[in-house]
Protein backbone atom coordinates (compact mmCIF):
# COMPACT_ATOMS: atom_id res chain seq x y z
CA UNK A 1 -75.80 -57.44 -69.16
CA UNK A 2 -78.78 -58.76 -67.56
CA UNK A 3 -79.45 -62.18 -69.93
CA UNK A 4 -75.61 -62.40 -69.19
CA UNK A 5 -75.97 -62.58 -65.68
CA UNK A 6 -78.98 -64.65 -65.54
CA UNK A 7 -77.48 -67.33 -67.97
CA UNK A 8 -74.16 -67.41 -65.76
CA UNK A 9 -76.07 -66.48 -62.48
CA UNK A 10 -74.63 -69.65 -61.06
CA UNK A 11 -71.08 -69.03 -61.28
CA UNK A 12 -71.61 -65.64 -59.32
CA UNK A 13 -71.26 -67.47 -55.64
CA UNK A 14 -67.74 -68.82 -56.71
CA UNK A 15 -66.54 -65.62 -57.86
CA UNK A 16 -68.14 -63.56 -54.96
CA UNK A 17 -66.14 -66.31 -52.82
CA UNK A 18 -63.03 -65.65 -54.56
CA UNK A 19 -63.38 -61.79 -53.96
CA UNK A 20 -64.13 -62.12 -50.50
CA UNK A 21 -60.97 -64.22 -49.92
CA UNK A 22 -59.22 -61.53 -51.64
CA UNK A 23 -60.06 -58.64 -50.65
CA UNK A 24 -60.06 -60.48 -47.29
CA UNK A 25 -56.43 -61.07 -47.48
CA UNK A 26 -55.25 -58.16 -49.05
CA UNK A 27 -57.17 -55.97 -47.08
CA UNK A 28 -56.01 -57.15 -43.82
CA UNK A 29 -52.60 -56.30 -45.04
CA UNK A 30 -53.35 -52.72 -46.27
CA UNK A 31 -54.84 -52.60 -42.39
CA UNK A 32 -51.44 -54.07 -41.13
CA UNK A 33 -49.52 -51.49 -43.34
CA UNK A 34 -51.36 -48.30 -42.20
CA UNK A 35 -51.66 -48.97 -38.71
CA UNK A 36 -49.79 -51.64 -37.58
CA UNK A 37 -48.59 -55.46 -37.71
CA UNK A 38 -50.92 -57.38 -35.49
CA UNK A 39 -52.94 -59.97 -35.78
CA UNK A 40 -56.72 -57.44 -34.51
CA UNK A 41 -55.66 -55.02 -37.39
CA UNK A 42 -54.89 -57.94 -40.18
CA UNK A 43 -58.70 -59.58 -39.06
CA UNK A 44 -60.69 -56.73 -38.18
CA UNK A 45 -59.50 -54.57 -41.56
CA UNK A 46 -60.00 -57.77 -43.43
CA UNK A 47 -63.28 -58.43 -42.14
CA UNK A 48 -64.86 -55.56 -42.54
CA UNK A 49 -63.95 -55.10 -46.47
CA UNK A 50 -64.45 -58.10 -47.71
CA UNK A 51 -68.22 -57.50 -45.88
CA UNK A 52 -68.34 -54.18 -48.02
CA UNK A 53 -67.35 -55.94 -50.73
CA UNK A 54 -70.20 -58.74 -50.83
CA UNK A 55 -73.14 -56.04 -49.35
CA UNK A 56 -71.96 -53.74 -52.52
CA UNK A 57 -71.78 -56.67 -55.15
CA UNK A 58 -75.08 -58.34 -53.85
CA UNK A 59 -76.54 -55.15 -54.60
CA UNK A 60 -75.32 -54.04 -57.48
CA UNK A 61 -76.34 -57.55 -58.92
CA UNK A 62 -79.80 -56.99 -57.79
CA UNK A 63 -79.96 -54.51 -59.17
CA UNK A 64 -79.32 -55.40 -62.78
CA UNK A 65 -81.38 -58.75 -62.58
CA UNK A 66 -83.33 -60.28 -59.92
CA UNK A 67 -82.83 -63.82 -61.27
CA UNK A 68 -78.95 -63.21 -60.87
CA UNK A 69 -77.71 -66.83 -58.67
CA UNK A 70 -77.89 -64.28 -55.65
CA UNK A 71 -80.61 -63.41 -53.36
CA UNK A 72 -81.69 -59.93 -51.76
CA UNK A 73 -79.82 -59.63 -48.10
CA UNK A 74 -82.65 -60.34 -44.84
CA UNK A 75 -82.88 -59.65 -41.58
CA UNK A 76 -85.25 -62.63 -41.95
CA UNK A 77 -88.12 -63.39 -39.27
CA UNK A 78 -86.53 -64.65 -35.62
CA UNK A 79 -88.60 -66.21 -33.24
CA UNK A 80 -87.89 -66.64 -29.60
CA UNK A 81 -88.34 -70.57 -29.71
CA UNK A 82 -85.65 -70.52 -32.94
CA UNK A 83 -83.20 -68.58 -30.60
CA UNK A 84 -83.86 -70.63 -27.88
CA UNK A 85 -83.70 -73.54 -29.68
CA UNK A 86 -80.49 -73.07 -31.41
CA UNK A 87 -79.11 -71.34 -28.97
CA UNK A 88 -79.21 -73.99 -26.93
CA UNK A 89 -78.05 -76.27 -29.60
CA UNK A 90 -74.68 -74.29 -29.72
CA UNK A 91 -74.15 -73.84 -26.28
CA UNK A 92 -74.39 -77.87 -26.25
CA UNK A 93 -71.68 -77.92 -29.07
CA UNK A 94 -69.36 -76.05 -27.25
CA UNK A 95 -70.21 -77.92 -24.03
CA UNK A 96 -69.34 -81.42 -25.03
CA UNK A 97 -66.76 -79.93 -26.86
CA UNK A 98 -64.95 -78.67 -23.58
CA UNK A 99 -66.03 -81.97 -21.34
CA UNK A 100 -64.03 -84.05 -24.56
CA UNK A 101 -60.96 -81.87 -24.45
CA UNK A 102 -61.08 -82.04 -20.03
CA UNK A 103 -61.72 -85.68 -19.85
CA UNK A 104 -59.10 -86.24 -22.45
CA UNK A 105 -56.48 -83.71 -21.36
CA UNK A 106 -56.33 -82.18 -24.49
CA UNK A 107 -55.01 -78.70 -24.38
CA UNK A 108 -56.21 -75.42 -25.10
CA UNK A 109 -55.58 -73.98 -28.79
CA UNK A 110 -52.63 -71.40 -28.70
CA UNK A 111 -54.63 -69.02 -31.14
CA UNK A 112 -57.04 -68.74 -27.89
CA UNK A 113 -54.16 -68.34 -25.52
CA UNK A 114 -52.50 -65.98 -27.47
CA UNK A 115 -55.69 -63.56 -27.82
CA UNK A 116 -57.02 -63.54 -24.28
CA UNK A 117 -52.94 -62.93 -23.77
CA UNK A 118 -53.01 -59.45 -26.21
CA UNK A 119 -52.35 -55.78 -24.96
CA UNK A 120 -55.62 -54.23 -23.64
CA UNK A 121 -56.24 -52.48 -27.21
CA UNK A 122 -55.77 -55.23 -29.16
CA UNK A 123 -57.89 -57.50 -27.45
CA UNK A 124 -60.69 -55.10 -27.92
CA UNK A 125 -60.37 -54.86 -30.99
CA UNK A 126 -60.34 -58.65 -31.08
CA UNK A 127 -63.27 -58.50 -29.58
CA UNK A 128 -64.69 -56.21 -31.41
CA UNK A 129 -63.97 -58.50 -34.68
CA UNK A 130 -64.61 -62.10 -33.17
CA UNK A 131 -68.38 -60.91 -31.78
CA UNK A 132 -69.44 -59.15 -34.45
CA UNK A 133 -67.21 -58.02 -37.79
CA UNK A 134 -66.20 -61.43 -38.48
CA UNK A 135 -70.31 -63.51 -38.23
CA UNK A 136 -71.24 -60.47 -40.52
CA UNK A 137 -68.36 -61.08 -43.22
CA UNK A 138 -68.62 -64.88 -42.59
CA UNK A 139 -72.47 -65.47 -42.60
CA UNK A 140 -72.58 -63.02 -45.82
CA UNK A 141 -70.31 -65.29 -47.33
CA UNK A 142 -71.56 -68.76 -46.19
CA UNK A 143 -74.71 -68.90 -45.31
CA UNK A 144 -75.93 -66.31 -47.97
CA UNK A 145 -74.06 -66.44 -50.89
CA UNK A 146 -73.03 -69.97 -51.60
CA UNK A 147 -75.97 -71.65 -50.03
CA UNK A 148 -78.33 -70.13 -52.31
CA UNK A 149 -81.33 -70.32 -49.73
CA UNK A 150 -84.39 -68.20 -50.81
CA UNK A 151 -85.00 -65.25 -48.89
CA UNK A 152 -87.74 -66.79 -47.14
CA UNK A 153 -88.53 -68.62 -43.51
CA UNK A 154 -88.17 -72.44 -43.78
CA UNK A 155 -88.68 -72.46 -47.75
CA UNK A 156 -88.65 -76.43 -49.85
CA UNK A 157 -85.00 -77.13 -51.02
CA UNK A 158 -83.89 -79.28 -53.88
CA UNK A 159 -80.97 -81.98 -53.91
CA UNK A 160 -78.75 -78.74 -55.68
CA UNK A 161 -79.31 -76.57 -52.56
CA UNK A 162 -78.57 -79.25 -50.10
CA UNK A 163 -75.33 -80.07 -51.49
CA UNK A 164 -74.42 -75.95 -51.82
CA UNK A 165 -75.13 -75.85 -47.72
CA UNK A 166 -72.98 -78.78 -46.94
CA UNK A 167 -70.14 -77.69 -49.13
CA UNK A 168 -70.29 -74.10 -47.70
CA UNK A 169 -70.31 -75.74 -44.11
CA UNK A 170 -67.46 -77.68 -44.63
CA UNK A 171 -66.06 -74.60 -46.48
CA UNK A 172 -65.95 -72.72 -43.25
CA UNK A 173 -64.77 -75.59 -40.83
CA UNK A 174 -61.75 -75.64 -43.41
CA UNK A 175 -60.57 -72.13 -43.56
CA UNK A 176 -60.69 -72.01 -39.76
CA UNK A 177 -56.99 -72.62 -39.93
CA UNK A 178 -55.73 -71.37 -36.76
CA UNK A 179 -57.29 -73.83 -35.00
CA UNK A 180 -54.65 -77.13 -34.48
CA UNK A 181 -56.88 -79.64 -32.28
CA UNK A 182 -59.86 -82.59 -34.53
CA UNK A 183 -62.59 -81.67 -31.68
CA UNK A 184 -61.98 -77.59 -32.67
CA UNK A 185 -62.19 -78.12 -36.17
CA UNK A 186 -65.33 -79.96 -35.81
CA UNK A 187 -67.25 -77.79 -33.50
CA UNK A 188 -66.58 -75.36 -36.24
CA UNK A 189 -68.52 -77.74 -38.98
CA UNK A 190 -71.19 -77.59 -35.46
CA UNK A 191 -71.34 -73.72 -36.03
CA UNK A 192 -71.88 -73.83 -39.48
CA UNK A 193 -74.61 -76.82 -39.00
CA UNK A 194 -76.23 -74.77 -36.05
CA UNK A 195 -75.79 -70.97 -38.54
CA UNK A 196 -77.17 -72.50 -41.20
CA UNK A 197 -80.09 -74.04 -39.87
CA UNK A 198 -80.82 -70.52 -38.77
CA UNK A 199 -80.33 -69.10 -42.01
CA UNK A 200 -82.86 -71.52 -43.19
CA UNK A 201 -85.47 -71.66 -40.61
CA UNK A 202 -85.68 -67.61 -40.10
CA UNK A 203 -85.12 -66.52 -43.94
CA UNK A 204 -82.87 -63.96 -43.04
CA UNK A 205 -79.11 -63.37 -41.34
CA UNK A 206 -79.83 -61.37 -38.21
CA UNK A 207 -79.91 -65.17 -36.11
CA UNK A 208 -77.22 -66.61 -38.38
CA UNK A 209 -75.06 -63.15 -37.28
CA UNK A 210 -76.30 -63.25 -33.63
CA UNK A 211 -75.57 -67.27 -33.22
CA UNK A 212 -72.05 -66.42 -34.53
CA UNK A 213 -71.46 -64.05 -31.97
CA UNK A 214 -72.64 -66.43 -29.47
CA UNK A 215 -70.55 -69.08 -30.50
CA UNK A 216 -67.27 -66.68 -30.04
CA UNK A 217 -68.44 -65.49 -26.93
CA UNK A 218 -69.03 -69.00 -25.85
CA UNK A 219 -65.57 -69.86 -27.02
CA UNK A 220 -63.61 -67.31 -25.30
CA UNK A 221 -65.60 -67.97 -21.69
CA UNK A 222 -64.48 -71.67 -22.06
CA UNK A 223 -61.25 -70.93 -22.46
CA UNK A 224 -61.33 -68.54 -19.39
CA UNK A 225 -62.76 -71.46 -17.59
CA UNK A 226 -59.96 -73.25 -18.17
C-alpha cells in the first residue's frame, strides 16, 4: 500500500477533490433531509463533512506514507506584517470592487440579498458557515490539497506547483456559482490570489482560514452599506 501510494501520490489531490465535492453535495442534502430545506442547513452540513472528510483522509494518508502527493495539515507561522499586509490587500479587493459596482450602477447579487433577508436562525447559521465552516472546508481543499505547497513558510516552487496554485485559484472563482455579476466572480479569483499567497508565505492555514473569514465579513458589511 505504501509504494502504491507513493507511485500514484499525484493523482490523490484529484480524487480528494472529487470526494470533497461529493460528500459536499450529498451531505448538504442528508442536512436538508434531517432538519430542514434551507439553504444554512444544505451549506453548513455540507461544509462541515466534506472538512471531516479531507482532515480524516489527509491523515490517514500520512499515515501510511509520508511521500503520499499530500502534505501534513499547519497552522503555519503568521506574522503581524503578513496579516497586515494581506489584510489590507483584501480589504482593497473588496473596496474597488464596491466603488466599480457604485460608479457603474451595478446591482447587488441576490444570493447577498437573499441571506442578510433570512429568518433570525438561519442567518446565524449563515453566519456561522460563511465566517468560519466554509474558509476551513475551502482552504483544506484549495489551498492545501491541490496546490501541493510544502508545509513550510515561503518555501522555492517549481513551474509544476505554480501551475497547481493557479488552477486551484481559478478552481474556486468557478464553483462560486451563486454569484451572477463579472466584478463578483473576479474578486473571488482576488480571494484565492490574496489566500493563497498566505498559504505560501506563512506555511500553514490558520491566515489562509482567517483571510477567508475576513473576506465574508467584508462582503456582507458592503452589502449592508449599500
Amino acid at each position: 500500500m505504501k509504494n502504491l501510494l507513493e507511485k500514484f501520490g499525484g493523482f490523490l489531490a484529484l480524487l480528494l477533490m472529487v470526494g470533497w465535492f461529493a460528500i459536499q453535495t450529498f451531505g448538504g442534502q442528508a442536512g436538508t433531509a434531517l432538519f430542514g430545506n434551507s439553504t444554512p442547513v444544505r451549506l453548513f452540513a455540507g461544509h462541515t463533512l466534506a472538512a471531516l472528510f479531507l482532515w480524516v483522509a489527509i491523515r490517514a494518508v500520512l499515515s501510511r506514507s509520508e511521500k503520499a502527493g499530500v502534505k501534513p495539515i499547519q497552522i503555519g507561522i503568521v506574522r503581524r506584517n503578513d496579516v497586515l499586509i494581506l489584510g489590507g490587500l483584501m480589504l482593497a479587493g473588496y473596496a474597488l470592487e464596491r466603488f466599480y459596482t457604485a460608479l457603474f450602477g451595478i446591482q447587488a447579487e441576490t444570493y447577498m440579498q437573499d441571506l442578510l433577508s433570512l429568518p433570525s436562525w438561519q442567518l446565524a447559521l449563515m453566519l456561522v458557515t460563511v465566517i468560519l465552516v466554509a474558509p476551513i472546508s475551502e482552504e483544506l481543499l484549495f489551498r492545501h490539497v491541490l496546490p501541493g505547497l510544502p508545509a513550510e513558510p515561503a518555501p522555492k516552487i517549481g513551474q509544476g506547483i505554480w501551475v497547481r496554485m493557479i488552477l486551484s485559484a481559478l478552481l474556486f472563482m468557478l464553483v462560486h456559482s451563486q454569484y451572477q455579476q463579472t466584478s463578483t466572480l473576479l474578486l473571488m479569483l482576488w480571494v484565492a490570489i490574496v489566500c493563497t499567497a498566505a498559504r505560501w508565505k506563512t506555511g500553514g492555514l490558520a491566515l489562509p482560514v482567517g483571510l477567508h473569514g475576513f473576506a465574508s465579513v467584508l462582503a456582507l458589511g458592503f452589502q449592508l452599506l449599500r
